[in-house]
Structure formats: structure tokens, C-alpha cells
N, C-alpha and C. Protein backbone atom coordinates (compact mmCIF):
# COMPACT_ATOMS: atom_id res chain seq x y z
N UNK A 1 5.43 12.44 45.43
CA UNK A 1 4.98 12.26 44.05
C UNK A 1 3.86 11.22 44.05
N UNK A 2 2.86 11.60 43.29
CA UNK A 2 1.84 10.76 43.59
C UNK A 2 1.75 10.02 42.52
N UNK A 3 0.86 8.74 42.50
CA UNK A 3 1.10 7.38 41.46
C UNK A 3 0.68 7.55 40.12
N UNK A 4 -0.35 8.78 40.15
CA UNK A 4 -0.95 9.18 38.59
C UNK A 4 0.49 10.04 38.08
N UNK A 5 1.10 10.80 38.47
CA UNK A 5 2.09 11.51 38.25
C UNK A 5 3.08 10.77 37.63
N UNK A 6 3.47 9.16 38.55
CA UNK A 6 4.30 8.77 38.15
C UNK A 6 3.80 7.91 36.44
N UNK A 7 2.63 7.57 36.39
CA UNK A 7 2.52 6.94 35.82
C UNK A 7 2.06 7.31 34.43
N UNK A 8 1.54 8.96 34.17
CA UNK A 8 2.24 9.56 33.39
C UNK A 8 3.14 9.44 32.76
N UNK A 9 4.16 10.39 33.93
CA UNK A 9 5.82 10.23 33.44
C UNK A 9 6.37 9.00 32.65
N UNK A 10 5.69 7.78 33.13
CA UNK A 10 6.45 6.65 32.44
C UNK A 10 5.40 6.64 30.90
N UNK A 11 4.74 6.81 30.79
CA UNK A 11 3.79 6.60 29.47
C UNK A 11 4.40 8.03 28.81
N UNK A 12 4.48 8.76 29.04
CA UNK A 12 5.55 10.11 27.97
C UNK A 12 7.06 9.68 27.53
N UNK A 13 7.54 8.58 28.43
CA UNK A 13 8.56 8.27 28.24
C UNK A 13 8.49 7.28 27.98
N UNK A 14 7.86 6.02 27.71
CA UNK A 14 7.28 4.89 26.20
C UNK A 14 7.05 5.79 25.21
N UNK A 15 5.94 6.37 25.12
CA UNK A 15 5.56 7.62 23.88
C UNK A 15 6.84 7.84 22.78
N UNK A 16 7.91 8.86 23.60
CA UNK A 16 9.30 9.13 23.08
C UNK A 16 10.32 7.98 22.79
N UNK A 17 10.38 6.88 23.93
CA UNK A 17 11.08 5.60 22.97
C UNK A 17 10.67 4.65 21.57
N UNK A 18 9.70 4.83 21.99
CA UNK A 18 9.04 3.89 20.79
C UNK A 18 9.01 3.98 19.49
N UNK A 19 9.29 3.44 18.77
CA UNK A 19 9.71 3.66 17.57
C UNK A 19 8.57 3.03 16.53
N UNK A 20 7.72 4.03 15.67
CA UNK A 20 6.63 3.35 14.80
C UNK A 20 6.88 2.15 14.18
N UNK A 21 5.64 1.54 13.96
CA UNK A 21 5.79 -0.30 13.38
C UNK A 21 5.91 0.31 11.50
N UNK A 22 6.42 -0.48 10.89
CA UNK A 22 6.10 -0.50 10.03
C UNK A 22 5.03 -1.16 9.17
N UNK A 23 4.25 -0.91 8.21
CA UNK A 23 2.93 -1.91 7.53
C UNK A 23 3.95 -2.72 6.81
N UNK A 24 2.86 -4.11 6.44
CA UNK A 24 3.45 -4.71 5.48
C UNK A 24 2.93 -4.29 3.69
N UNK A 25 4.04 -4.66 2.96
CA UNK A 25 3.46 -4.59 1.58
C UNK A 25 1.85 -4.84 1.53
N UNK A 26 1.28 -4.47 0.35
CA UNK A 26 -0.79 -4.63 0.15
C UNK A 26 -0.51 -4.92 -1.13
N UNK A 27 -1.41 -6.07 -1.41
CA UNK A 27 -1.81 -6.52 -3.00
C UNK A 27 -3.00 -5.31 -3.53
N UNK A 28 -2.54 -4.61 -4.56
CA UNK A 28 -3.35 -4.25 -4.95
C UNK A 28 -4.20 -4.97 -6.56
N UNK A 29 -5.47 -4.45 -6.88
CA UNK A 29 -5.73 -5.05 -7.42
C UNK A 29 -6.44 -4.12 -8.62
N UNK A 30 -6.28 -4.10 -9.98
CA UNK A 30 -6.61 -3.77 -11.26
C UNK A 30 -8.13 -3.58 -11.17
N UNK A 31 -8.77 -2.56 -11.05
CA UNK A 31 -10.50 -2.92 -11.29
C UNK A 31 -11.37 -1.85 -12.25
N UNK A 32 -11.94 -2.24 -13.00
CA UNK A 32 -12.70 -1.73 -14.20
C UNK A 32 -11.59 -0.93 -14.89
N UNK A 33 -10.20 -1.61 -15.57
CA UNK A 33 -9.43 -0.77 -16.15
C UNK A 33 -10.04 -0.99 -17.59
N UNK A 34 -10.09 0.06 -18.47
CA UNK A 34 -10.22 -0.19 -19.81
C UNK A 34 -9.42 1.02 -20.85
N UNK A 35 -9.22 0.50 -21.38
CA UNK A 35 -8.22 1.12 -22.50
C UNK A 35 -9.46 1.60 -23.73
N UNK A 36 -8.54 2.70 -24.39
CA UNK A 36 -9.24 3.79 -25.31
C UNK A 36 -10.07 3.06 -26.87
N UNK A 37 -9.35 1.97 -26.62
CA UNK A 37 -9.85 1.16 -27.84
C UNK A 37 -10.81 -0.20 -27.08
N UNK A 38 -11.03 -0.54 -26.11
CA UNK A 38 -12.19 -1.19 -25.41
C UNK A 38 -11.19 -2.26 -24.78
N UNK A 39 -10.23 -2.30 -24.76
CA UNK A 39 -9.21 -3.36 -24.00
C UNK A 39 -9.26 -3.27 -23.18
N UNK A 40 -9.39 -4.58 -22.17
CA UNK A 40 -9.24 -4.30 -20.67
C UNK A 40 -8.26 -4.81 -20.00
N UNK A 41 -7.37 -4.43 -18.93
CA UNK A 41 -6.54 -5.00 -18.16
C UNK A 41 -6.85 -5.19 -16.37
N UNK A 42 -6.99 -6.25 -16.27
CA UNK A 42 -7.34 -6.91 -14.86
C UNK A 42 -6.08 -7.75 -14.39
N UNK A 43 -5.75 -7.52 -13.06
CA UNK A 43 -4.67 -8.34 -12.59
C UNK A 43 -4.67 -7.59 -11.16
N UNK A 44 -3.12 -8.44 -10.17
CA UNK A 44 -2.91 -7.75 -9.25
C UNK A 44 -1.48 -7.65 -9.12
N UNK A 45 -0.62 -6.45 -8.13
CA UNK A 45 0.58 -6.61 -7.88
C UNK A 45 0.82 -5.87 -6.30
N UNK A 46 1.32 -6.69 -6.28
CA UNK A 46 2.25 -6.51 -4.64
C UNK A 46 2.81 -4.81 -4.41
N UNK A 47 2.62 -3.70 -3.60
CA UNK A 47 3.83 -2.88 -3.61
C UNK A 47 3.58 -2.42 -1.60
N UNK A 48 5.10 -2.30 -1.70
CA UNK A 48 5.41 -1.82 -0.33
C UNK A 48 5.45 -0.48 -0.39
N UNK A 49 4.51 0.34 0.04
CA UNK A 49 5.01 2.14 0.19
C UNK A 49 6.32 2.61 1.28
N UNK A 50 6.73 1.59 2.01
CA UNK A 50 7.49 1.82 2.78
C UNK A 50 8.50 1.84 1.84
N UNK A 51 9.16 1.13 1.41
CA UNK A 51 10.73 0.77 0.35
C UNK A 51 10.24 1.36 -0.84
N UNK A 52 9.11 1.57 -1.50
CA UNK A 52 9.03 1.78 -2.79
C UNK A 52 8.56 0.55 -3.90
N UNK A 53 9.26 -0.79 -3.33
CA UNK A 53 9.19 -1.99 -4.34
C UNK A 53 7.88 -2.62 -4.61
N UNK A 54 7.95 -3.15 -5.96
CA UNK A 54 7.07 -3.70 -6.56
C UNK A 54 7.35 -4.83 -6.33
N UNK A 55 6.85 -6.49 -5.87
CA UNK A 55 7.47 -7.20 -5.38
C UNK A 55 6.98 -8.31 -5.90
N UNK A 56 5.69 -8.63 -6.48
CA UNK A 56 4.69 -9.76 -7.61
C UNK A 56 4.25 -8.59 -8.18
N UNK A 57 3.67 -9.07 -9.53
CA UNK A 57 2.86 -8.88 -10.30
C UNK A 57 2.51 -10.13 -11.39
N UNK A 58 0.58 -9.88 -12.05
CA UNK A 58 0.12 -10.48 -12.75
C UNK A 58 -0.93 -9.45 -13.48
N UNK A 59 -0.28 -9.48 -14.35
CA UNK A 59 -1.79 -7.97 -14.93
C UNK A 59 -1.69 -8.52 -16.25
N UNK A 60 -2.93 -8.99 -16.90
CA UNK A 60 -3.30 -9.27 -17.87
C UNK A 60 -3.83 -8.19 -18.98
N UNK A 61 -3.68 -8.29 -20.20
CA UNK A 61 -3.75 -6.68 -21.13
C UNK A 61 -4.56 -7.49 -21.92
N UNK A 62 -6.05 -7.73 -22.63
CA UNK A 62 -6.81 -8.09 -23.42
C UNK A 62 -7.87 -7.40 -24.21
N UNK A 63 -8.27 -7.92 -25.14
CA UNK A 63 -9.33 -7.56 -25.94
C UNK A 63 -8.69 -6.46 -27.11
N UNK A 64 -7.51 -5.97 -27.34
CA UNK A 64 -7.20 -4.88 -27.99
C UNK A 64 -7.11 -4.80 -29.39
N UNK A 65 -7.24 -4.13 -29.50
CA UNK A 65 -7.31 -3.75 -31.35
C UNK A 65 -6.08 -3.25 -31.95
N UNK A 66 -5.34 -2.80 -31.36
CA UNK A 66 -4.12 -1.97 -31.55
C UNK A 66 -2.97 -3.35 -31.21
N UNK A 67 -3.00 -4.31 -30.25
CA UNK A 67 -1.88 -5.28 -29.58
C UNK A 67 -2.59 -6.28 -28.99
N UNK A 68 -1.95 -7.51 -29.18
CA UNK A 68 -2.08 -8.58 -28.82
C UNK A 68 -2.09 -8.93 -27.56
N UNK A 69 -3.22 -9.67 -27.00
CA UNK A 69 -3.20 -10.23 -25.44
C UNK A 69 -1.65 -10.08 -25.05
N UNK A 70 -1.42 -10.00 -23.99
CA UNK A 70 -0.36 -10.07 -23.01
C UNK A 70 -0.80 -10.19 -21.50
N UNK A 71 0.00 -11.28 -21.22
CA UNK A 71 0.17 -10.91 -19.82
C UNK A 71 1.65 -10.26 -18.79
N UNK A 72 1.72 -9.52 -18.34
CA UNK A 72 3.20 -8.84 -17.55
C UNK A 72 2.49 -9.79 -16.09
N UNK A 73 4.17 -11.15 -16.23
CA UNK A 73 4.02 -11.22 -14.85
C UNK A 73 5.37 -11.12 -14.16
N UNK A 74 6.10 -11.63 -13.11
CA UNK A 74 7.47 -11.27 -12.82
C UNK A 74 8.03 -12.88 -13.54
N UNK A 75 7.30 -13.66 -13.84
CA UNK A 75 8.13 -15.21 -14.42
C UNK A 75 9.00 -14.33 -15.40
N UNK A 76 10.02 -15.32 -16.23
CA UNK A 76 11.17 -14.62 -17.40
C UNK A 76 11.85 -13.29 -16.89
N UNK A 77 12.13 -12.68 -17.99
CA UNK A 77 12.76 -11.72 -17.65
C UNK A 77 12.16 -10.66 -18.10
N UNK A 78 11.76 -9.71 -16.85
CA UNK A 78 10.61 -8.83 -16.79
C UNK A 78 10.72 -7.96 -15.18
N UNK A 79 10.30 -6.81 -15.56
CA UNK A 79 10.94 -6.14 -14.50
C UNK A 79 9.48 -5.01 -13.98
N UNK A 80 9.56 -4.52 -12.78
CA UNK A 80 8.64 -3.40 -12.78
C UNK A 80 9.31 -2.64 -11.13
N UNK A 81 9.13 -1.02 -11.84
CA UNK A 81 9.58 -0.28 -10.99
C UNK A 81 8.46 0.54 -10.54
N UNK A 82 9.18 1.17 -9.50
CA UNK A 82 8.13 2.55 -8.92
C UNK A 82 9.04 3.76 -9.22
N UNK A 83 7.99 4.65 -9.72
CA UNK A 83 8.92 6.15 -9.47
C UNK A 83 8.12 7.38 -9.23
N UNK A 84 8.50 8.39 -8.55
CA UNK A 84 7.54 9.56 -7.99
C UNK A 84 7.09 9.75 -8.89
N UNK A 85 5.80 10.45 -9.01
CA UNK A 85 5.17 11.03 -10.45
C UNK A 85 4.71 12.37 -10.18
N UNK A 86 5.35 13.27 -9.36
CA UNK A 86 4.74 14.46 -8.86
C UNK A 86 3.90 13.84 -7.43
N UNK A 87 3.08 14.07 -7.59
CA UNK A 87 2.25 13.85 -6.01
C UNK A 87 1.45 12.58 -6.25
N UNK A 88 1.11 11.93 -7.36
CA UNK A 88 0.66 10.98 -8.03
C UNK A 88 1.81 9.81 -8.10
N UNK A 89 1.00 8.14 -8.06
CA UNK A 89 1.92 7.08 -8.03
C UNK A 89 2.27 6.57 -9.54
N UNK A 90 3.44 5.96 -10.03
CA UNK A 90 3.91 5.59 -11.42
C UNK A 90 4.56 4.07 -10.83
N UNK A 91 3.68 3.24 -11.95
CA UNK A 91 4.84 1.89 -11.72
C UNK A 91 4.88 1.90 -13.33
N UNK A 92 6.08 1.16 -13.47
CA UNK A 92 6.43 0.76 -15.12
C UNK A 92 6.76 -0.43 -14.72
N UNK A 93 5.34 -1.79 -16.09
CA UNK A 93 5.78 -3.09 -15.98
C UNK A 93 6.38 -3.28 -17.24
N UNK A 94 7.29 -3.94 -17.39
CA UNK A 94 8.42 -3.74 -18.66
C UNK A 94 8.50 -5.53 -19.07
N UNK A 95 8.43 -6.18 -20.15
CA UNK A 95 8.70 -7.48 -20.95
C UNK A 95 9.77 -7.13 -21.52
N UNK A 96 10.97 -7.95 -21.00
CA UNK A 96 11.82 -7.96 -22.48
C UNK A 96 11.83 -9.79 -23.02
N UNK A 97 12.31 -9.41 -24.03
CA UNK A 97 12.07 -10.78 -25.09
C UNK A 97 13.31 -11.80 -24.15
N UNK A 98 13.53 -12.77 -24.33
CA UNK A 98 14.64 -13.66 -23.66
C UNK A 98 15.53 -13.84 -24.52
N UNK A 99 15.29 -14.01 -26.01
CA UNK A 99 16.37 -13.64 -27.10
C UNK A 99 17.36 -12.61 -27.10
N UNK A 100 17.06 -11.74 -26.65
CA UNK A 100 17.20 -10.31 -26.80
C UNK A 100 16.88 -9.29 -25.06
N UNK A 101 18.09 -9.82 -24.51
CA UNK A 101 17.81 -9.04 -23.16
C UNK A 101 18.00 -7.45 -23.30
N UNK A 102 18.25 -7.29 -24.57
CA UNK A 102 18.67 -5.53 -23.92
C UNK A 102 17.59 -4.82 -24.91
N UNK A 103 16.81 -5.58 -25.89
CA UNK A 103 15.29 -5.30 -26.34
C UNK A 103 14.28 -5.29 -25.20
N UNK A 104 13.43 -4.26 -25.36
CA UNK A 104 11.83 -4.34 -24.41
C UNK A 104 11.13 -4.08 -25.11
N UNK A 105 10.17 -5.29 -25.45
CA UNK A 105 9.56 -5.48 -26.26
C UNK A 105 7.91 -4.97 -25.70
N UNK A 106 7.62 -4.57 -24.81
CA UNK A 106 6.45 -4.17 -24.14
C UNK A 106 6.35 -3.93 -22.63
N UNK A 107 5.42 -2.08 -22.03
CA UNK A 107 5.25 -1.68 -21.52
C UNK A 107 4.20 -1.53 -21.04
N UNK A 108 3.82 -1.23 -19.67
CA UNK A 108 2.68 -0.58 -19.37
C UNK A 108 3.10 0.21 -17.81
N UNK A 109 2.64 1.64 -18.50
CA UNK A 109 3.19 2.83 -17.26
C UNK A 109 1.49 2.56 -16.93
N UNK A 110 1.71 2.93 -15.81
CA UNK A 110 0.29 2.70 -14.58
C UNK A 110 0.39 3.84 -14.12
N UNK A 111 -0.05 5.28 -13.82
CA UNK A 111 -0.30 6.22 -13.22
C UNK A 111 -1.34 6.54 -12.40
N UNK A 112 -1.39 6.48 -11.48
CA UNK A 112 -2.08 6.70 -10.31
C UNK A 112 -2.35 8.03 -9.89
N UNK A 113 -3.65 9.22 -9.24
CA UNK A 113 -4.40 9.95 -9.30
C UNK A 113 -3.45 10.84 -7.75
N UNK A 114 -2.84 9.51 -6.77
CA UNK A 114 -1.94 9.91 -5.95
C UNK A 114 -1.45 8.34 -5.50
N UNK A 115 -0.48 8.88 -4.60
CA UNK A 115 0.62 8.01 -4.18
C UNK A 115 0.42 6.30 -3.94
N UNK A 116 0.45 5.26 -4.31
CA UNK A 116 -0.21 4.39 -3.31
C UNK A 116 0.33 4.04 -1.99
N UNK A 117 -0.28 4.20 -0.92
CA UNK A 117 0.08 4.25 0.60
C UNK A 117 -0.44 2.54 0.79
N UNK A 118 0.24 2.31 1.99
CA UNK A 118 0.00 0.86 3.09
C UNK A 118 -1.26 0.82 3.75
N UNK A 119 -1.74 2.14 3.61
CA UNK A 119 -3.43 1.90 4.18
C UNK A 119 -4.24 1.63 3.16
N UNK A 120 -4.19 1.16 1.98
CA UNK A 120 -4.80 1.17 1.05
C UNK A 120 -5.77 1.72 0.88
N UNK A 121 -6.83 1.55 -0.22
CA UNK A 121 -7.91 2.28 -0.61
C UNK A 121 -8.44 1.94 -1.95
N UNK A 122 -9.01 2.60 -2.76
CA UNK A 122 -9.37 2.99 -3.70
C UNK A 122 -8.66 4.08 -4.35
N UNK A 123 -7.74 3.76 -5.29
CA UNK A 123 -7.27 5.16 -5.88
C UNK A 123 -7.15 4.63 -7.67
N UNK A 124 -7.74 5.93 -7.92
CA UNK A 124 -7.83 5.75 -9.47
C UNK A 124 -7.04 6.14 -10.10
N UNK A 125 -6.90 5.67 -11.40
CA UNK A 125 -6.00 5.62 -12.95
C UNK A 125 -5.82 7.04 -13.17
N UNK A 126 -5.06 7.75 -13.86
CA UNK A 126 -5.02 8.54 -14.62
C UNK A 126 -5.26 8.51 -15.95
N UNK A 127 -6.29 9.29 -16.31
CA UNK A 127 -6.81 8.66 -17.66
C UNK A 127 -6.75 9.95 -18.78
N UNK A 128 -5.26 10.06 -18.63
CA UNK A 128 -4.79 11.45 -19.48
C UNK A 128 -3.65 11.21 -20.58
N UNK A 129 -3.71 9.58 -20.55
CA UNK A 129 -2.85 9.51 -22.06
C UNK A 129 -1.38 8.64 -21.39
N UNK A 130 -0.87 9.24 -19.98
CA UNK A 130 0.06 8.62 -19.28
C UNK A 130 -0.09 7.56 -18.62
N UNK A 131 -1.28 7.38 -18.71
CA UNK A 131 -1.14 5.41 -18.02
C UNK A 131 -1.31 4.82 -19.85
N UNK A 132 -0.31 3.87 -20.35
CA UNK A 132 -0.65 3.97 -21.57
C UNK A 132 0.15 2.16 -21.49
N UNK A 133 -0.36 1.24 -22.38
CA UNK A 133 0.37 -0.14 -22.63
C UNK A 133 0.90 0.28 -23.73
N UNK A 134 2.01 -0.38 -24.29
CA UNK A 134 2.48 0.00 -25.52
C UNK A 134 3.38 -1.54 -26.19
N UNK A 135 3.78 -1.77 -27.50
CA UNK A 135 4.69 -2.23 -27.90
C UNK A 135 6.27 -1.39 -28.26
N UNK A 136 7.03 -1.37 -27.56
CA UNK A 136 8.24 -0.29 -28.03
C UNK A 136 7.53 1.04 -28.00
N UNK A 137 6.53 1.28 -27.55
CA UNK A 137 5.73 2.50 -27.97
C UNK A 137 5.37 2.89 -29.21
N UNK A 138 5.56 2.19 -30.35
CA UNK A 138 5.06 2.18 -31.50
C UNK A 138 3.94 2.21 -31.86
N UNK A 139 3.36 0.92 -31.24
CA UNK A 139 1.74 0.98 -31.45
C UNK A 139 1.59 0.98 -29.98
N UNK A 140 0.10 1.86 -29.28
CA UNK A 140 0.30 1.75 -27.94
C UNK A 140 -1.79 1.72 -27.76
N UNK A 141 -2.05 1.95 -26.87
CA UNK A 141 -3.44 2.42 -26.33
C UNK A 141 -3.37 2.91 -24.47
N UNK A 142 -4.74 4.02 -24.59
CA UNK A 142 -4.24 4.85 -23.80
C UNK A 142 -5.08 4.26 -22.39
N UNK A 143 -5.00 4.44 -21.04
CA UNK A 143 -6.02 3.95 -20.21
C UNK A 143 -7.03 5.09 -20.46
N UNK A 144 -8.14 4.79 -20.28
CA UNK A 144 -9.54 5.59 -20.10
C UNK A 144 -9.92 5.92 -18.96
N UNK A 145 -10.08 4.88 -18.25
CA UNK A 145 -10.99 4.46 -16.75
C UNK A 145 -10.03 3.85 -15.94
N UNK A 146 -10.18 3.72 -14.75
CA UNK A 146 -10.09 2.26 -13.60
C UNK A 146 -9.52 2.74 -12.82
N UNK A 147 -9.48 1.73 -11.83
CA UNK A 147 -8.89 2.16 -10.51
C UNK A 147 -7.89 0.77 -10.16
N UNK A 148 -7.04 1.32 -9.14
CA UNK A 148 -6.53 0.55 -8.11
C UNK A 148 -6.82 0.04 -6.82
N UNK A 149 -7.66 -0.77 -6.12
CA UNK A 149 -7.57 -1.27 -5.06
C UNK A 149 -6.87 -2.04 -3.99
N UNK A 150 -6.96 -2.01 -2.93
CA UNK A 150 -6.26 -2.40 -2.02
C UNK A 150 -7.19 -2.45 -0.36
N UNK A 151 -7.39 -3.55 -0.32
CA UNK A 151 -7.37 -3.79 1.53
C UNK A 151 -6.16 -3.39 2.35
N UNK A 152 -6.82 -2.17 3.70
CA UNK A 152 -6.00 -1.74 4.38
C UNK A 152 -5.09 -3.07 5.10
N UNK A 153 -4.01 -2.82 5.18
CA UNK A 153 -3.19 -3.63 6.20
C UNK A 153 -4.07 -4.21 7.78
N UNK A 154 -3.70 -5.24 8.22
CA UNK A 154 -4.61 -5.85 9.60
C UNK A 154 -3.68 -4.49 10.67
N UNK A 155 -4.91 -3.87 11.32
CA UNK A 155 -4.25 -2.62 12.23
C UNK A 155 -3.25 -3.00 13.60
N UNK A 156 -1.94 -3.26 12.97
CA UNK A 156 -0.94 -3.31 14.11
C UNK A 156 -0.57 -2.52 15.02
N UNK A 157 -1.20 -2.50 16.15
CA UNK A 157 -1.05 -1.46 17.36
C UNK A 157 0.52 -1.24 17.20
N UNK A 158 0.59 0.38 17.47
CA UNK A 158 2.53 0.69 17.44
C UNK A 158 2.94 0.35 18.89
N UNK A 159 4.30 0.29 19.32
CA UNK A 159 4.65 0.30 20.52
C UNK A 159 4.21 1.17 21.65
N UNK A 160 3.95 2.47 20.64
CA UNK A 160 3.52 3.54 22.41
C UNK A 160 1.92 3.31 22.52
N UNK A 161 1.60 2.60 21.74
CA UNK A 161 -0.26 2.26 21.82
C UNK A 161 0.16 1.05 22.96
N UNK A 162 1.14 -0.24 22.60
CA UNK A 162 1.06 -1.10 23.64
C UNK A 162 1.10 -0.24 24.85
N UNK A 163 2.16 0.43 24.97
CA UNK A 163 3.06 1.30 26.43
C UNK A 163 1.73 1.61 26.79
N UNK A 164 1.43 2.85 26.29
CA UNK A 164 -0.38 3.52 26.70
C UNK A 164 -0.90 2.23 27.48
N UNK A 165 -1.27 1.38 26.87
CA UNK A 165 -2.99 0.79 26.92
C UNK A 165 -2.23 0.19 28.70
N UNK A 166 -0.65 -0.54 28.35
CA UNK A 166 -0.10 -1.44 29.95
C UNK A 166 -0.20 -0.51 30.89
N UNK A 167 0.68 0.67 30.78
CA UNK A 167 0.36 1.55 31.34
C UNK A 167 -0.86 1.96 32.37
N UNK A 168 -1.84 2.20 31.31
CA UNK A 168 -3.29 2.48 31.86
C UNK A 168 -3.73 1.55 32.90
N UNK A 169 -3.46 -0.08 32.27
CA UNK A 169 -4.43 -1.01 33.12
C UNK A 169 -3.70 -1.00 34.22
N UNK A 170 -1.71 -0.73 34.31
CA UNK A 170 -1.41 -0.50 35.63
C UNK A 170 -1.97 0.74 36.59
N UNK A 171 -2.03 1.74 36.03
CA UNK A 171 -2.57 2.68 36.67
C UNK A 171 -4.03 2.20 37.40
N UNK A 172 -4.85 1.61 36.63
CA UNK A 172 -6.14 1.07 37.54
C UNK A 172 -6.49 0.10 38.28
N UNK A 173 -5.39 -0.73 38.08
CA UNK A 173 -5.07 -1.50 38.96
C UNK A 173 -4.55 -1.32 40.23
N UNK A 174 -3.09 0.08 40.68
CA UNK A 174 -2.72 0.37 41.76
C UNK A 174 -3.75 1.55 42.32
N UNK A 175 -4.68 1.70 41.35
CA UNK A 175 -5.72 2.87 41.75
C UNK A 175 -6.61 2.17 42.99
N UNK A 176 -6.92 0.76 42.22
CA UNK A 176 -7.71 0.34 42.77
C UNK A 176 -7.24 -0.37 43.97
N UNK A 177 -6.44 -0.84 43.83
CA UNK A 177 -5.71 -1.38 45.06
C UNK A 177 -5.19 -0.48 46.28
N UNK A 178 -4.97 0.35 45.94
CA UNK A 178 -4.86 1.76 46.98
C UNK A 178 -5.95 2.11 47.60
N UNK A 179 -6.99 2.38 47.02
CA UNK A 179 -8.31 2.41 48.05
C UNK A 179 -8.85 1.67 49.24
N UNK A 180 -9.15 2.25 49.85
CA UNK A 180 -9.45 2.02 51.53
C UNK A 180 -11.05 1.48 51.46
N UNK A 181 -11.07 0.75 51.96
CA UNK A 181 -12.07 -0.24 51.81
C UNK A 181 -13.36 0.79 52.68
N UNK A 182 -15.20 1.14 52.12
CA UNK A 182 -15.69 2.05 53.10
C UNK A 182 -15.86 1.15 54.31
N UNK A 183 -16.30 2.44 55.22
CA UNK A 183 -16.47 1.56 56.22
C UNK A 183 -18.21 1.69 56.57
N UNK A 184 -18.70 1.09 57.13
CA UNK A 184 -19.73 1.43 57.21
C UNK A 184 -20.11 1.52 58.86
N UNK A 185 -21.23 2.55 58.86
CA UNK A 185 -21.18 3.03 60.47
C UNK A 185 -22.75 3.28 60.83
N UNK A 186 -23.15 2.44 61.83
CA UNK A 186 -24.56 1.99 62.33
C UNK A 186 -24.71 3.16 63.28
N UNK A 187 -25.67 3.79 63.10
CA UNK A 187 -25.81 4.58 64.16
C UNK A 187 -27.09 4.82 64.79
């Protein structure tokens, strides 16, 4: 059995043990959002695509004609979830009053164009009435525009990328060390 053979074999068999890294959570960040009545909301919030969780948030809701400045952050008692939205991402940031824990006194569903992933990107609002801030939903305004941003995660090589790359440099290393030195011949 020869040493490329073996050394193969062992890099197919890192390949199959190795078990993918996971990313960490990405801050994403609120950009050119504006609402149907000229309100804008700028902020950022934390989410892990791996677990699903929303983990900070700070998103500020201003300028509106319909509702009063707000900010949704996680301080008090205030909550925000993720939930599938079809092939598209949904977070709901929810205020309830502290008087009144089982009142929610203000919403904002965030709908996203698709999923938000750990590689981040650029992915935009849905601007079809379902990304909407509201009071109780009584009085509400609808998103128009904007997007979501996010810087990709710092690229964490997975385990069978380490295996590969050790692998390799062993392979060129006993490659090289195996070779027979030329000889050279005066004639």
C-alpha cells in the first residue's frame, strides 16, 4: 500500500468523523426601514439561525403620525420571538406594560423576503402590509421599504477542512522526505 493511498484513506475517514462547526449568532441591523406614513425604524438585534433565538434587541420606531416614538428593547418586560413564515423570516417584538403583564400594549412583526441565515447578508423587508408596528393593532402603520443587514460570521474552518489541510501538509512532507536525493554523473 502506498503512502498517497494511505493518506487518502485517513482524510475520507476525518471527512466522515467530523462533525460541522456551528456559526455564532449575527447582529443584524435595521437599514432604510420606513413606514407607510414616513416613520422610520432603525435599530439592531441579535438572532442565531442555528436555535432560532432572538437574543438582544434595540429597534427604535419614530417620526409617526399614527403612534408615538417607541423604542422595543429586551430591558422590562418585553419579549421577541422567531417563527417560520413560509420560506420567508418573521420575528415578533412585543411591549407589555409592567402594570399589566398579561396586556401588550405594542408590536412590531418584522417579515423578511427569506429566512435570516448565519452567513448573513442583505435581506429585505416585506413591504406587503405584514411587517406592520402596531398599538394592540388598533392603530398600526405598515413597513414600505428596508432591509436587514448582517456581517457574515469570521469563516471558521470545520473539522474535516482542519483534517484535509494536516493531512495534506503530511502527505508532502513524507513525499518529500521519501525522495532519493539525484545523483549526479560526470561523464
Amino acid at each position: 500500500m502506498t503512502v498517497m493511498t494511505r493518506v487518502l484513506g485517513a482524510a475520507a475517514l476525518a471527512m466522515a468523523a467530523a462533525a460541522p462547526a456551528l456559526a455564532s449568532p449575527l447582529v443584524w441591523t435595521l437599514t432604510d426601514v420606513h413606514f407607510d406614513d414616513d416613520a422610520t425604524a432603525s435599530g439592531t438585534f441579535t438572532y442565531d439561525a442555528d436555535t432560532g433565538l432572538i437574543s438582544d434587541w434595540s429597534i427604535t420606531i419614530s417620526g409617526s403620525s399614527v403612534l408615538p416614538d417607541f423604542t422595543y428593547t429586551k430591558d422590562g418586560i418585553q419579549d421577541a420571538e422567531e417563527f417560520p413564515y413560509g420560506v420567508a423570516g418573521f420575528a415578533l417584538f412585543s411591549f407589555t406594560d409592567s402594570a399589566d403583564p398579561f396586556s401588550t400594549d405594542r408590536f412590531f412583526n418584522l417579515v423578511t423576503v427569506r429566512a435570516l441565515s448565519d452567513s448573513g447578508g442583505i435581506v429585505a423587508l416585506v413591504a406587503d402590509g405584514s411587517s406592520v408596528d402596531c398599538d394592540n393593532c388598533g392603530n398600526y402603520h405598515t413597513v414600505d421599504r428596508g432591509s436587514v443587514v448582517a456581517l457574515g460570521s469570521s469563516p471558521t474552518p470545520e473539522p474535516a477542512t482542519w483534517a484535509l489541510t494536516i493531512l495534506g501538509f503530511g502527505a508532502i512532507g513524507s513525499t518529500l522526505r521519501m525522495r532519493r536525493p539525484a545523483r549526479v554523473v560526470f561523464g
